[in-house]
N, C-alpha and C. Protein backbone atom coordinates (compact mmCIF):
# COMPACT_ATOMS: atom_id res chain seq x y z
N UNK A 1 142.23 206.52 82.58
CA UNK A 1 141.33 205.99 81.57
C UNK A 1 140.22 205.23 82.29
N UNK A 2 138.89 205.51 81.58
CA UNK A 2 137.80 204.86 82.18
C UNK A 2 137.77 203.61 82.54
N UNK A 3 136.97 202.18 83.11
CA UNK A 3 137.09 200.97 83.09
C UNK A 3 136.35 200.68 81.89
N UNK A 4 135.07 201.38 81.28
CA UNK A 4 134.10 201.53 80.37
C UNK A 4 134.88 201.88 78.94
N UNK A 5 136.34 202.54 79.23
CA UNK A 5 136.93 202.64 77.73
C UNK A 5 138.04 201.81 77.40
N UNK A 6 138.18 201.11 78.35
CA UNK A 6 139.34 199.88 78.14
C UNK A 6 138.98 199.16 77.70
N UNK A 7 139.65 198.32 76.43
CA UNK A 7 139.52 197.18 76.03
C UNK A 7 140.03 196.29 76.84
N UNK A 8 140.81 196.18 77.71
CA UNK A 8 140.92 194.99 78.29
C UNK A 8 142.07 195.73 79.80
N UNK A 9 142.56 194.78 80.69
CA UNK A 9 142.72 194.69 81.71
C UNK A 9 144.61 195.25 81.60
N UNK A 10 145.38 195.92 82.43
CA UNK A 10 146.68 196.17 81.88
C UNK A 10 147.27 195.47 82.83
N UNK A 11 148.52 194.80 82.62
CA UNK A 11 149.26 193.78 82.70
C UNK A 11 149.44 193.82 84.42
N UNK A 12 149.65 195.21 84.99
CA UNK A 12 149.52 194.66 86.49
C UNK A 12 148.19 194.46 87.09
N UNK A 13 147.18 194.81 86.36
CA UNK A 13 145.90 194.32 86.78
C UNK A 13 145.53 193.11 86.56
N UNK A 14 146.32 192.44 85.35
CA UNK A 14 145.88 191.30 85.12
C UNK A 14 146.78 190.22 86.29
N UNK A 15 148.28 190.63 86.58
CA UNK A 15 149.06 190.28 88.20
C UNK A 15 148.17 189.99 88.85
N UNK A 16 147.28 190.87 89.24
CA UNK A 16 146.81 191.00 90.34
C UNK A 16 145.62 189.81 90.44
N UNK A 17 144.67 189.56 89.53
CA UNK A 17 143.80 188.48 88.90
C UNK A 17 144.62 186.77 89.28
N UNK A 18 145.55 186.94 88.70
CA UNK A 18 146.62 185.86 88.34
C UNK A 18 146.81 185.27 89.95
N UNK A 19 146.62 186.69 90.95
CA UNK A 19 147.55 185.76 92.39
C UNK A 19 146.22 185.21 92.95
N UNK A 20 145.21 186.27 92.69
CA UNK A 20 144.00 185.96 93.46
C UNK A 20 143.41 184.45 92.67
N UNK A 21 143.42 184.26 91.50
CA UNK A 21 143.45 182.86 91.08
C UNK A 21 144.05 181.29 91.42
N UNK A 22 145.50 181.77 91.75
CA UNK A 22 146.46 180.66 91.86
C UNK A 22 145.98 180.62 93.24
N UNK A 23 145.66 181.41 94.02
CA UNK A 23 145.28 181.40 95.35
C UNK A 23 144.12 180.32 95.50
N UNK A 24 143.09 180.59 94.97
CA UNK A 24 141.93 179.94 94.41
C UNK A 24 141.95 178.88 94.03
N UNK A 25 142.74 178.30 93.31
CA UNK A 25 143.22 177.16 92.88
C UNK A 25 143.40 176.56 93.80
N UNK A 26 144.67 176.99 94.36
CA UNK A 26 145.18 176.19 95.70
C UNK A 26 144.37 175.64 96.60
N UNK A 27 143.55 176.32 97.02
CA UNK A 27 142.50 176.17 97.97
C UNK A 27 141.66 175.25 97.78
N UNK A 28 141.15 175.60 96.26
CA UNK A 28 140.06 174.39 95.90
C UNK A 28 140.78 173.06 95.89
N UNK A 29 141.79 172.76 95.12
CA UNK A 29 142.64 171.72 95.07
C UNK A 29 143.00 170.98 96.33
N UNK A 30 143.12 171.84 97.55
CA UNK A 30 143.37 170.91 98.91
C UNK A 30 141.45 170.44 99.17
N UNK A 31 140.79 171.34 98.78
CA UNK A 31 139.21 170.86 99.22
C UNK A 31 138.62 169.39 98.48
N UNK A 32 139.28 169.51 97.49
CA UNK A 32 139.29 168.38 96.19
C UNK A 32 139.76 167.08 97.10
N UNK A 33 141.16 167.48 97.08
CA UNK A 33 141.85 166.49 97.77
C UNK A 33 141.14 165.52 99.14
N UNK A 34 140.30 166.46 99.76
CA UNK A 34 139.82 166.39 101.47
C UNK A 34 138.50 165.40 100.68
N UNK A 35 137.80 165.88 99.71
CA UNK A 35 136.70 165.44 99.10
C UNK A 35 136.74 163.83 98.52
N UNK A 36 137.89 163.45 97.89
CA UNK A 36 138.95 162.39 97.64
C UNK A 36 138.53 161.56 98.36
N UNK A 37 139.08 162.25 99.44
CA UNK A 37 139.75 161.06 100.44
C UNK A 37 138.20 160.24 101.47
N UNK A 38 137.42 161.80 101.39
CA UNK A 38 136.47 160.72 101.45
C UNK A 38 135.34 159.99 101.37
N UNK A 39 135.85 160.10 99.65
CA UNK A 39 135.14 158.83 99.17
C UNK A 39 135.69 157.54 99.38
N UNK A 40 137.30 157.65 99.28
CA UNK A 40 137.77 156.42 99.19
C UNK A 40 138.42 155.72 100.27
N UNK A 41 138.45 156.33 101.18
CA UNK A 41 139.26 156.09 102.66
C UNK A 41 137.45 155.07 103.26
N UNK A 42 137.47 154.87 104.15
CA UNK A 42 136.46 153.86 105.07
C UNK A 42 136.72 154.90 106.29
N UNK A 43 135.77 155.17 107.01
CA UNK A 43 136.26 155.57 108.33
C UNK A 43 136.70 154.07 109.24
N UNK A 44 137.47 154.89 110.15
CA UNK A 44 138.07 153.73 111.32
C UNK A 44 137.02 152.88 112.18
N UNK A 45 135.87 153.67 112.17
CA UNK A 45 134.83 153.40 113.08
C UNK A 45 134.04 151.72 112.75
N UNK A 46 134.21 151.12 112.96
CA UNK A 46 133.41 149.53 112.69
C UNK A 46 132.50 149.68 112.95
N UNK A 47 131.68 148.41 112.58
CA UNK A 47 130.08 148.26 112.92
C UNK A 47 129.95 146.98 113.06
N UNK A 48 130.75 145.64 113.14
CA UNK A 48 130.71 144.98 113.39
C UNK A 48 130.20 144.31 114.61
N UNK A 49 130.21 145.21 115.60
CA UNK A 49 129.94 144.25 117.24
C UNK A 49 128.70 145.28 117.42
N UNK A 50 127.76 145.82 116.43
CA UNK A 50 127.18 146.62 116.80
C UNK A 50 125.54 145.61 115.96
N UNK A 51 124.17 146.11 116.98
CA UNK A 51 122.84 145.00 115.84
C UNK A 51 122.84 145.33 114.51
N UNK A 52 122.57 144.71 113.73
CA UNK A 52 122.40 144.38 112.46
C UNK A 52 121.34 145.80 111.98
N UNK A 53 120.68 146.10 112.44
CA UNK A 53 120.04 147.39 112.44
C UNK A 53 120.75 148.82 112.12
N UNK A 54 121.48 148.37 113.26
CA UNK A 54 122.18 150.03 113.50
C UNK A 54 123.10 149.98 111.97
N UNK A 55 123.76 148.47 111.81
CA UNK A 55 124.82 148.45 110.85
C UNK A 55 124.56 148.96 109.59
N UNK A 56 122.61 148.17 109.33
CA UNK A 56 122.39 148.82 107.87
C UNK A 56 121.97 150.60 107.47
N UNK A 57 122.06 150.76 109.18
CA UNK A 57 121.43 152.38 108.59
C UNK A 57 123.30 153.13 108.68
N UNK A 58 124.18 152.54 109.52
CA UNK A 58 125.03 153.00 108.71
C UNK A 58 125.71 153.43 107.83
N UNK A 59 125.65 151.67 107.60
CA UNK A 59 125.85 151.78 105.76
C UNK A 59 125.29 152.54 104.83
N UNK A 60 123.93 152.65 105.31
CA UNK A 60 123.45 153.65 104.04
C UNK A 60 123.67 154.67 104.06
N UNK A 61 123.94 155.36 105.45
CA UNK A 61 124.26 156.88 105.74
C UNK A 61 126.09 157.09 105.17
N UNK A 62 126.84 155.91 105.22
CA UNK A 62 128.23 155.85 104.60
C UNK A 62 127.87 156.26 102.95
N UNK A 63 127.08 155.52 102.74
CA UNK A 63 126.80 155.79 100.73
C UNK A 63 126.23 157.05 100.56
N UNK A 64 125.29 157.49 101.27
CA UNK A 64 124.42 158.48 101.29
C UNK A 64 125.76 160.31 101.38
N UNK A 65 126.48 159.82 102.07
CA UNK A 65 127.57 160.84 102.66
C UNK A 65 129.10 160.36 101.21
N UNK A 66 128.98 159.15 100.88
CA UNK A 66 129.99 159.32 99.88
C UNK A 66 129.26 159.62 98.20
N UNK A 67 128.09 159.31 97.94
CA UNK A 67 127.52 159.81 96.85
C UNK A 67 127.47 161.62 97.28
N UNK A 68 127.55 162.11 98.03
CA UNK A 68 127.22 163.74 98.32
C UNK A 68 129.01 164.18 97.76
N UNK A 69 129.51 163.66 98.86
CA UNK A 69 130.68 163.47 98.75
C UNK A 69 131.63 163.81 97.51
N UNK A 70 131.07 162.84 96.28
CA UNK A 70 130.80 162.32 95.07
C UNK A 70 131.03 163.40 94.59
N UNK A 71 129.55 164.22 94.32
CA UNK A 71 129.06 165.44 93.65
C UNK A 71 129.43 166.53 93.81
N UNK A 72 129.96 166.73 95.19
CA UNK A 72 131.13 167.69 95.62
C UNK A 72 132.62 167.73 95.19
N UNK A 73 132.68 166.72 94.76
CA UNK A 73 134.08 166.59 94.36
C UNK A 73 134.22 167.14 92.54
N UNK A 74 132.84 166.26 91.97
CA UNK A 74 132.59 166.69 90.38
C UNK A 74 132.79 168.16 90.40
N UNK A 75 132.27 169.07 90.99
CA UNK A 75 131.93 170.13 91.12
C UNK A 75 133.15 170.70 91.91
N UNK A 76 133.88 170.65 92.16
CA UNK A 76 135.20 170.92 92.92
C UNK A 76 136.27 171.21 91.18
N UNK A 77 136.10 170.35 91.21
CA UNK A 77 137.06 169.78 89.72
C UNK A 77 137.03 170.48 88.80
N UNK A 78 135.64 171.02 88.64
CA UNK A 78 134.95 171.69 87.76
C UNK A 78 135.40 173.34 87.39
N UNK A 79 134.84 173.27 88.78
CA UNK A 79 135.20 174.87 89.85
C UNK A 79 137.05 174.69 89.24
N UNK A 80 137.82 174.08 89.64
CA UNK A 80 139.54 173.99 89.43
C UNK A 80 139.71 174.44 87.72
N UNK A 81 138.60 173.79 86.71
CA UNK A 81 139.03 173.43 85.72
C UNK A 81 138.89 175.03 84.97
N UNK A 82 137.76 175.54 85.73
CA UNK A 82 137.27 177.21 85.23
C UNK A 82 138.39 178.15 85.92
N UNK A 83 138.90 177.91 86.84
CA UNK A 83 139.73 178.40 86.83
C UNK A 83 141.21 178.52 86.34
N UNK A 84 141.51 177.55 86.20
CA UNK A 84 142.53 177.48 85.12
C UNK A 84 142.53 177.41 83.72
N UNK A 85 141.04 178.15 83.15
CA UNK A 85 140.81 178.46 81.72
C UNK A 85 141.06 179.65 82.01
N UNK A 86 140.82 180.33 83.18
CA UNK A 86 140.64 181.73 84.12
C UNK A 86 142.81 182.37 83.56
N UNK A 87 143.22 181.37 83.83
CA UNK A 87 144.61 181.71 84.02
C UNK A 87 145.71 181.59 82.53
N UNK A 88 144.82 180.83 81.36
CA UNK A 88 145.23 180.95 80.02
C UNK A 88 144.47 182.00 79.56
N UNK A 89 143.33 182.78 80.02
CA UNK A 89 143.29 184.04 79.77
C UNK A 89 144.06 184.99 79.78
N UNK A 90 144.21 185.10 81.10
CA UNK A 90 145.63 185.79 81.31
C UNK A 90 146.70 185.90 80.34
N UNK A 91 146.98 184.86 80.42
CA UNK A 91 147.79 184.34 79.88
C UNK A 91 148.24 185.43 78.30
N UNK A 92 146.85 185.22 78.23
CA UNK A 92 146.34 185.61 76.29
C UNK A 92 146.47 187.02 76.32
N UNK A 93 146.01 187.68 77.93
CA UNK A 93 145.63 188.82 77.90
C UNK A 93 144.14 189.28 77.12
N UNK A 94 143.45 188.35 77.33
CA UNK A 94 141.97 188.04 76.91
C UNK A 94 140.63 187.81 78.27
N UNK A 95 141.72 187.88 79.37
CA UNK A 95 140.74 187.96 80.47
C UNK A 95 140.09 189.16 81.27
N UNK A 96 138.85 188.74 81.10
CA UNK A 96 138.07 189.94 81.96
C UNK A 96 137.15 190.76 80.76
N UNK A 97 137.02 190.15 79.73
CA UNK A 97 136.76 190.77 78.61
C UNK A 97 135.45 189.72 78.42
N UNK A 98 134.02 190.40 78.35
CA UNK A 98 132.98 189.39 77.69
C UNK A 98 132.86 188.92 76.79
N UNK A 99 132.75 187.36 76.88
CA UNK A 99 133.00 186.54 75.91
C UNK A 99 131.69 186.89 74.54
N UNK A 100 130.56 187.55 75.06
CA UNK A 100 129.32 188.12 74.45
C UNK A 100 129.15 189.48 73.71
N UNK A 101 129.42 190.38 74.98
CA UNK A 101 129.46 191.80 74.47
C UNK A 101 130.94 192.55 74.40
N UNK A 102 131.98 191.75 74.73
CA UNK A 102 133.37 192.17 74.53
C UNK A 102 134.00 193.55 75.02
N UNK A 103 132.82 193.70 76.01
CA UNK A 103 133.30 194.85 77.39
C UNK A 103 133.72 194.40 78.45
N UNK A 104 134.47 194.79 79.00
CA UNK A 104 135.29 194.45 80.32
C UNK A 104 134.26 194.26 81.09
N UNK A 105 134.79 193.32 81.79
CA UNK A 105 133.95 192.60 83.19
C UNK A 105 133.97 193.51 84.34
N UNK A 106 133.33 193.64 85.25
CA UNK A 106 133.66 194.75 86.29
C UNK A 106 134.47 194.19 87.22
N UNK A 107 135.70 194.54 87.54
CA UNK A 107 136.49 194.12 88.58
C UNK A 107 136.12 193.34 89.96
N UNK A 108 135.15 193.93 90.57
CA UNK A 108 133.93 193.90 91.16
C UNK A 108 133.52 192.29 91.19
N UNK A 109 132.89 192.18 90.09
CA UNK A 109 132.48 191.22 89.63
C UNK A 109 133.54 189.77 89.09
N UNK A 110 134.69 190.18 88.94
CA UNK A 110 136.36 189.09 89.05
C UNK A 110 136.28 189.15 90.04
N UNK A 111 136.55 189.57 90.87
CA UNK A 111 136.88 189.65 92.24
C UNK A 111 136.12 188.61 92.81
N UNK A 112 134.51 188.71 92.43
CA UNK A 112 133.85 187.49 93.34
C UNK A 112 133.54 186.32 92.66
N UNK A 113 133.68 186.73 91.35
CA UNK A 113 134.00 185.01 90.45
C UNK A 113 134.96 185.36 89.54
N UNK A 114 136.19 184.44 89.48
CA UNK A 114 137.36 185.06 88.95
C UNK A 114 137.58 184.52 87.96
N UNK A 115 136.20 183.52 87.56
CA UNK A 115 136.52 182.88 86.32
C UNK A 115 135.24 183.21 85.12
N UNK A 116 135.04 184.09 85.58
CA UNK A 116 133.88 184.52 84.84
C UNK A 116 133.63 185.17 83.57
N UNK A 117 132.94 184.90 82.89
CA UNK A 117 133.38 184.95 81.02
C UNK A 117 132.08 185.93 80.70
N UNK A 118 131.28 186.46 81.40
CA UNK A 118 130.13 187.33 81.20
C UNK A 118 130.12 188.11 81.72
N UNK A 119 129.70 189.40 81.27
CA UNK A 119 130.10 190.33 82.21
C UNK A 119 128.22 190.15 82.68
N UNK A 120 127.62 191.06 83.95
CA UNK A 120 126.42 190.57 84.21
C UNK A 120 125.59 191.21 83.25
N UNK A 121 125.36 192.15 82.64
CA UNK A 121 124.66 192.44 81.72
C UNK A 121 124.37 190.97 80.89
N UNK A 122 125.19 190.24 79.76
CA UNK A 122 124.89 189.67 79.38
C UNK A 122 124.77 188.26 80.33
N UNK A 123 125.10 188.40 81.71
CA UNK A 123 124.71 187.26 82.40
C UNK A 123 122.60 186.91 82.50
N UNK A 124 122.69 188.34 82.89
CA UNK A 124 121.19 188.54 83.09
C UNK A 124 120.24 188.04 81.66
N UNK A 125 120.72 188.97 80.28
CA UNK A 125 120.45 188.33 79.12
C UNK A 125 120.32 186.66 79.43
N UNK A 126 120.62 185.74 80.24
CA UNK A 126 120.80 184.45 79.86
C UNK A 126 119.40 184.07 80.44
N UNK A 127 118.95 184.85 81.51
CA UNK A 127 117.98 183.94 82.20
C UNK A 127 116.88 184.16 82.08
């Protein structure tokens, strides 16, 4: 059967989605974690016995690197949270299916975003 005449994805294809996800997950979740830590950890490195100069461009390069830090992490979270809408699809047996035009997503196209709710036709429609 075509990919073009399926309504939706069959149960070992959707397996297959499911590992490459949890995989995905995993991954992001330790990057999350790494992202975490540092915002909130201090490095070991002091600045104390060092001029008053050097200390304040530190500091700002410390804020400058934990506000980035910051936004990487929002966006980490984010990235985690689409994917595990990615995996109650599944779930539903509703994944891979456009949320717009209600044709299957191209495999292709899961494959390199696995949480993706458009197929590109109507992605392109967006912009």
């Amino acid at each position: 059967m075509a990919e073009n005449m399926k309504t939706r994805y069959s149960d070992e294809e959707l397996a297959e989605f499911k590992e490459l996800i949890q995989e995905k997950i995993e991954k992001a979740k330790n990057d999350y974690e790494i992202l975490k830590n540092a915002i909130t950890h201090q490095e070991s490195n002091d600045t104390e016995d060092t001029s008053p100069t050097f200390k304040v461009l530190e500091e700002g390069a410390a804020t400058l690197s934990k506000e980035e830090a910051g936004r990487l992490a929002q966006r980490q979270h984010k990235f985690i949270q689409h994917l595990q809408g990615a995996l109650i699809r599944i779930e539903n047996k509703t994944y891979g299916i456009c949320r717009e035009t209600g044709k299957l997503i191209s495999k292709e196209r899961l494959r390199a975003v696995p949480h993706a709710t458009l197929c590109i036709e109507a992605k392109q429609r967006q912009k």
